[in-house]
Protein backbone atom coordinates (compact mmCIF):
# COMPACT_ATOMS: atom_id res chain seq x y z
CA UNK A 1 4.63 36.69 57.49
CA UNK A 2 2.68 33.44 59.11
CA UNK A 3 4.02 30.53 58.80
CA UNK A 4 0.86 29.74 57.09
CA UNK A 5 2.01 32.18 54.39
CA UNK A 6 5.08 30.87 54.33
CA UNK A 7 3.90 27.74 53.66
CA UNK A 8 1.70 28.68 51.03
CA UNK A 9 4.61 30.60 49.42
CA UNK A 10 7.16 27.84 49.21
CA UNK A 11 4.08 25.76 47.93
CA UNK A 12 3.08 28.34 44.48
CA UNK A 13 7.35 28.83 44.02
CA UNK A 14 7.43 24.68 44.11
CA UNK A 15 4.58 24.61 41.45
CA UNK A 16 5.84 27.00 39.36
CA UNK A 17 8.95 25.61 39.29
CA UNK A 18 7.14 22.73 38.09
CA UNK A 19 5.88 24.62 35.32
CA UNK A 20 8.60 25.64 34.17
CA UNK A 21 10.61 22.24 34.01
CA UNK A 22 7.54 20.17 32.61
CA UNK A 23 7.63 23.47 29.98
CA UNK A 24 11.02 22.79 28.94
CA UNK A 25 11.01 19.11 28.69
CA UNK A 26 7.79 19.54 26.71
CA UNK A 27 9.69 22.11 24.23
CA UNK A 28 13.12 19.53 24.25
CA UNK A 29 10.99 16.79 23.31
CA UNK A 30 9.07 18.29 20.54
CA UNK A 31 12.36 19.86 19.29
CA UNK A 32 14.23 16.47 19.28
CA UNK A 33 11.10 14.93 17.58
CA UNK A 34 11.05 17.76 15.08
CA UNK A 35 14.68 16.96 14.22
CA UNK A 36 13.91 13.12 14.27
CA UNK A 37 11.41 13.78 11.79
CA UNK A 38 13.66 16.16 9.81
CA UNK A 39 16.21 13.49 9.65
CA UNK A 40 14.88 10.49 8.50
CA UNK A 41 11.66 11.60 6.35
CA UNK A 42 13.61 11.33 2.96
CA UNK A 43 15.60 8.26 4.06
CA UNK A 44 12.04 6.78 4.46
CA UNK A 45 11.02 8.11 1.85
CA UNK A 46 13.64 6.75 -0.47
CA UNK A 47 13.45 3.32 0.98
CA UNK A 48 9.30 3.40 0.19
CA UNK A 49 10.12 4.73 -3.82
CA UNK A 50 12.98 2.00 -3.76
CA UNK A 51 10.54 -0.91 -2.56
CA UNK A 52 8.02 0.60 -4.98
CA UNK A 53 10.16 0.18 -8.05
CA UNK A 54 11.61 -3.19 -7.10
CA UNK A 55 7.88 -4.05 -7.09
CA UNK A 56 6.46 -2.23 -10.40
CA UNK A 57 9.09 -4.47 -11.81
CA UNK A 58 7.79 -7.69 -10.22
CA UNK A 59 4.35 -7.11 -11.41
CA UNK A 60 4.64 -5.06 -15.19
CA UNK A 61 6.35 -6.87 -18.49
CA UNK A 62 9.33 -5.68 -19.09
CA UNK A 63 9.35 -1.43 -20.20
CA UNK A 64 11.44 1.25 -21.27
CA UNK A 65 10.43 3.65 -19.10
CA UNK A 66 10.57 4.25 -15.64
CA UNK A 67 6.59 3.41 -14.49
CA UNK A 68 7.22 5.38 -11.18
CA UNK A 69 7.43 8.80 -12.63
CA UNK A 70 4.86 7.89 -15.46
CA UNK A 71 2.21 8.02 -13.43
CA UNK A 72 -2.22 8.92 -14.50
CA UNK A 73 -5.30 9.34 -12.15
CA UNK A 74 -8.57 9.07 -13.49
CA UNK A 75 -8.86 12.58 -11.79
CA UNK A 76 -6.63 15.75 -11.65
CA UNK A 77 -7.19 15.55 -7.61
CA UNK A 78 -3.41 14.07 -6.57
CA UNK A 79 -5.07 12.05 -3.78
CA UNK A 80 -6.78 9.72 -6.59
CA UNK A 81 -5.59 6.59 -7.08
CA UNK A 82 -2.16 6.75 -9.13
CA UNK A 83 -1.82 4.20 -12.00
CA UNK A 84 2.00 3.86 -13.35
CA UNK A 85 2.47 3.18 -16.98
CA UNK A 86 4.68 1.00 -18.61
CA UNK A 87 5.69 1.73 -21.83
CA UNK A 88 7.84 0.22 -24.55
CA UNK A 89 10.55 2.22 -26.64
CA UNK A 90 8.31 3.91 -28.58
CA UNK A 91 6.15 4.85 -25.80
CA UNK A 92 2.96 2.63 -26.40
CA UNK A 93 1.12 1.42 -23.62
CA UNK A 94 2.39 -2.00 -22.35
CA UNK A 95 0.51 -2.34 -18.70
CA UNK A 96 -0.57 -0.03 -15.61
CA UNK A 97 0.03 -0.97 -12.33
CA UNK A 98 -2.31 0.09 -9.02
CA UNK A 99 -2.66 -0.71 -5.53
CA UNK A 100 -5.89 -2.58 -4.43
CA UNK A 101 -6.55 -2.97 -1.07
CA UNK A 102 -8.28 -6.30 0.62
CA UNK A 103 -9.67 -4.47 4.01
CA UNK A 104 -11.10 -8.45 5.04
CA UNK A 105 -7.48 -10.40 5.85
CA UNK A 106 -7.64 -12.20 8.92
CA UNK A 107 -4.80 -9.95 10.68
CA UNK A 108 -6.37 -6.51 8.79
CA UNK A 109 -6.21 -4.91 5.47
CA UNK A 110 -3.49 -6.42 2.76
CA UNK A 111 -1.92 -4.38 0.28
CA UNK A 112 -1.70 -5.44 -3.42
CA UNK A 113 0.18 -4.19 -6.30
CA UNK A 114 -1.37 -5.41 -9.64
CA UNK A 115 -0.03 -5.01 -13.61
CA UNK A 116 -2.82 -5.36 -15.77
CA UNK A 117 -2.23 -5.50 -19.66
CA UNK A 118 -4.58 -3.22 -21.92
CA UNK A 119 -6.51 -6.21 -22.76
CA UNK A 120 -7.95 -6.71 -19.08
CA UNK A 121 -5.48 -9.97 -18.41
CA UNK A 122 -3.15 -9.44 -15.36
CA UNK A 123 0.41 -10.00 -15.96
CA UNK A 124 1.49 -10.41 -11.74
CA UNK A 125 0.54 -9.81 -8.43
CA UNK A 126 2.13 -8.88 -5.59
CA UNK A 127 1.51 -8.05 -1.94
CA UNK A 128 3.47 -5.13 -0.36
CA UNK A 129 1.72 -5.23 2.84
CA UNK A 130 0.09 -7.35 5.26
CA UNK A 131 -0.17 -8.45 8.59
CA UNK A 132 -1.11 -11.85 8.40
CA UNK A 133 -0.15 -14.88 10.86
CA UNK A 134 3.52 -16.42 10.09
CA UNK A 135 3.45 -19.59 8.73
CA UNK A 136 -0.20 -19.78 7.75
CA UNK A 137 -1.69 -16.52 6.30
CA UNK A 138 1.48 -15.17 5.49
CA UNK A 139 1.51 -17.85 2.17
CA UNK A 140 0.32 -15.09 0.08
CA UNK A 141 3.78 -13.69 0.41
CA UNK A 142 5.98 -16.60 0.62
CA UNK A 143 4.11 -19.37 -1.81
CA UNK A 144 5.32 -18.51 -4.99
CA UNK A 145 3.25 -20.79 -7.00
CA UNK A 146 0.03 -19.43 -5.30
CA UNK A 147 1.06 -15.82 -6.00
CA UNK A 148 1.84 -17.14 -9.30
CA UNK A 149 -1.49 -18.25 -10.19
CA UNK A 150 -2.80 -15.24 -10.67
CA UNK A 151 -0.76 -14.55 -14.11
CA UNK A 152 -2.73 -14.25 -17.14
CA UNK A 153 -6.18 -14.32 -15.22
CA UNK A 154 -8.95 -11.95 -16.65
CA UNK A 155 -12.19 -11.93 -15.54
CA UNK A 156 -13.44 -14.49 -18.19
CA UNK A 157 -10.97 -16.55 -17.55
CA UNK A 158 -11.09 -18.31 -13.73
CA UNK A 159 -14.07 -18.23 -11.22
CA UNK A 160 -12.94 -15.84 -8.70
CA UNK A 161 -12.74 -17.69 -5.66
CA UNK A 162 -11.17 -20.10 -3.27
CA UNK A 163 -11.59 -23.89 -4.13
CA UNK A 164 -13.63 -24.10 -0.65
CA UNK A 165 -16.13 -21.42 -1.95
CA UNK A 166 -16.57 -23.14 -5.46
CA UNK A 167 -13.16 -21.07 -6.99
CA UNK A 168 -10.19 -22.17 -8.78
CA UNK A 169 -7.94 -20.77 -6.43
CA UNK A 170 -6.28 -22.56 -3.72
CA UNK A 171 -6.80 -21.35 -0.12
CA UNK A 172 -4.14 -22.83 2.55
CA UNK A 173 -4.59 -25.00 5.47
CA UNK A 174 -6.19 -23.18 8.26
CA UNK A 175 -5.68 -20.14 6.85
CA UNK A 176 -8.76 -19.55 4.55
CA UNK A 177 -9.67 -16.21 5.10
CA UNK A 178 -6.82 -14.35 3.87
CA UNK A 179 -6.35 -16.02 -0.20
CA UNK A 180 -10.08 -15.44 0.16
CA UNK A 181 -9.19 -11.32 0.89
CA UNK A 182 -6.79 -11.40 -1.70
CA UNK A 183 -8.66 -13.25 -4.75
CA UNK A 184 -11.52 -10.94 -3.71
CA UNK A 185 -9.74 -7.64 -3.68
CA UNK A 186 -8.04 -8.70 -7.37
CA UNK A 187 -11.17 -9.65 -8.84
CA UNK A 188 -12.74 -6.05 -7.44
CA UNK A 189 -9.74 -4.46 -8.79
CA UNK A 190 -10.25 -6.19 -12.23
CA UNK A 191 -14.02 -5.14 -12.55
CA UNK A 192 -12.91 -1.51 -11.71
CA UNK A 193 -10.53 -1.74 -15.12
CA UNK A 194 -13.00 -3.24 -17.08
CA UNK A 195 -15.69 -0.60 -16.02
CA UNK A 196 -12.41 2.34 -16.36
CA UNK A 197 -10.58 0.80 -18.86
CA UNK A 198 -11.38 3.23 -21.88
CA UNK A 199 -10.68 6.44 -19.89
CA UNK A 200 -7.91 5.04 -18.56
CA UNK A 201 -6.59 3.70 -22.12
CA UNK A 202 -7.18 7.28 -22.83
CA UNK A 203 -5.37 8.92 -19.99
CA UNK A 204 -2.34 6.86 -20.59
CA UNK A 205 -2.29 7.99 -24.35
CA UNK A 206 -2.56 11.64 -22.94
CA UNK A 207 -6.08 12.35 -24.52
């Protein structure tokens, strides 16, 4: 054998080598993120239904049931939007509660949780998530009184705005843009219960 050959030989043995170990570290890795994933998917998943519940009770009047597993869709698909029901002791409808999304904040989209009574008036607000600046946008979370505001609006009510576009809501000091997402994205989620609210009245009542 040349030393050519040679050459060539130690060269394929060094690559396959290669192989083999970037094999194996590819296999250890997926395995250790398989088991990652194993391991905390229901701790995450109970700390999403916990943060859920501890916000169905911020935003629905006070129920005897448990909203989170009384749940309607204005569809049988299960990737429609869910609607949780609060009910009082004798099981008549008190309020539903859905997520509206506000895809225009300044920092991206902003998650809202609103309880609407059957009568179209919201009963609370609340945002579970959002990327907003600290300090500034981030007053839709920590402004109580703002948040607050929103109580007992209907669509007859207020004009759905900030005070800087003509509105009765107050937007915050260089941080316009996101109470503007948020008034917007409750107001759209109002008109969808006015234009739903019969077959969802219906739902809930299990007709």
């Amino acid at each position: 054998m040349s030393a050519s050959e040679k050459k060539t030989g130690g060269i394929n043995r060094d690559m396959v080598m290669m192989v083999v170990a970037l094999t194996l570290v590819t296999a250890i890795s997926a395995a250790l993120l398989g088991l990652t994933d194993v391991v905390t998917r229901e701790p995450i998943l109970e700390a999403q239904r916990a943060a859920l519940q501890r916000n169905l009770e911020q935003v629905l009047p006070k129920h005897a049931n448990v909203p989170m597993d009384d749940v309607i869709r204005l569809s049988d698909d299960d990737a429609a939007t869910p609607f949780y029901v609060a009910r009082d002791a004798d099981g008549a409808l008190l309020a539903l509660a859905w997520e509206v999304v506000a895809p225009d904040g300044y920092s991206g989209s902003i998650r809202i949780l609103m309880g609407v009574l059957p009568d179209g008036a919201l009963h609370a607000v609340r945002i579970t998530d959002h990327r907003e600046t600290p300090g500034l946008g981030d007053g839709i979370v920590q402004n109580r009184k703002w948040i607050d505001f929103f109580i007992g609006k209907s669509l007859g009510n207020v004009s759905w705005a900030v005070k800087k576009d003509g509105g009765d809501f107050d937007q915050f000091t260089g941080a316009t843009i996101t109470p503007r997402a948020v008034v917007k994205a409750v107001h759209r989620g109002l008109e969808f219960f006015a234009a739903q609210r019969d077959a969802l009245l219906a739902r809930a009542a299990g007709k």
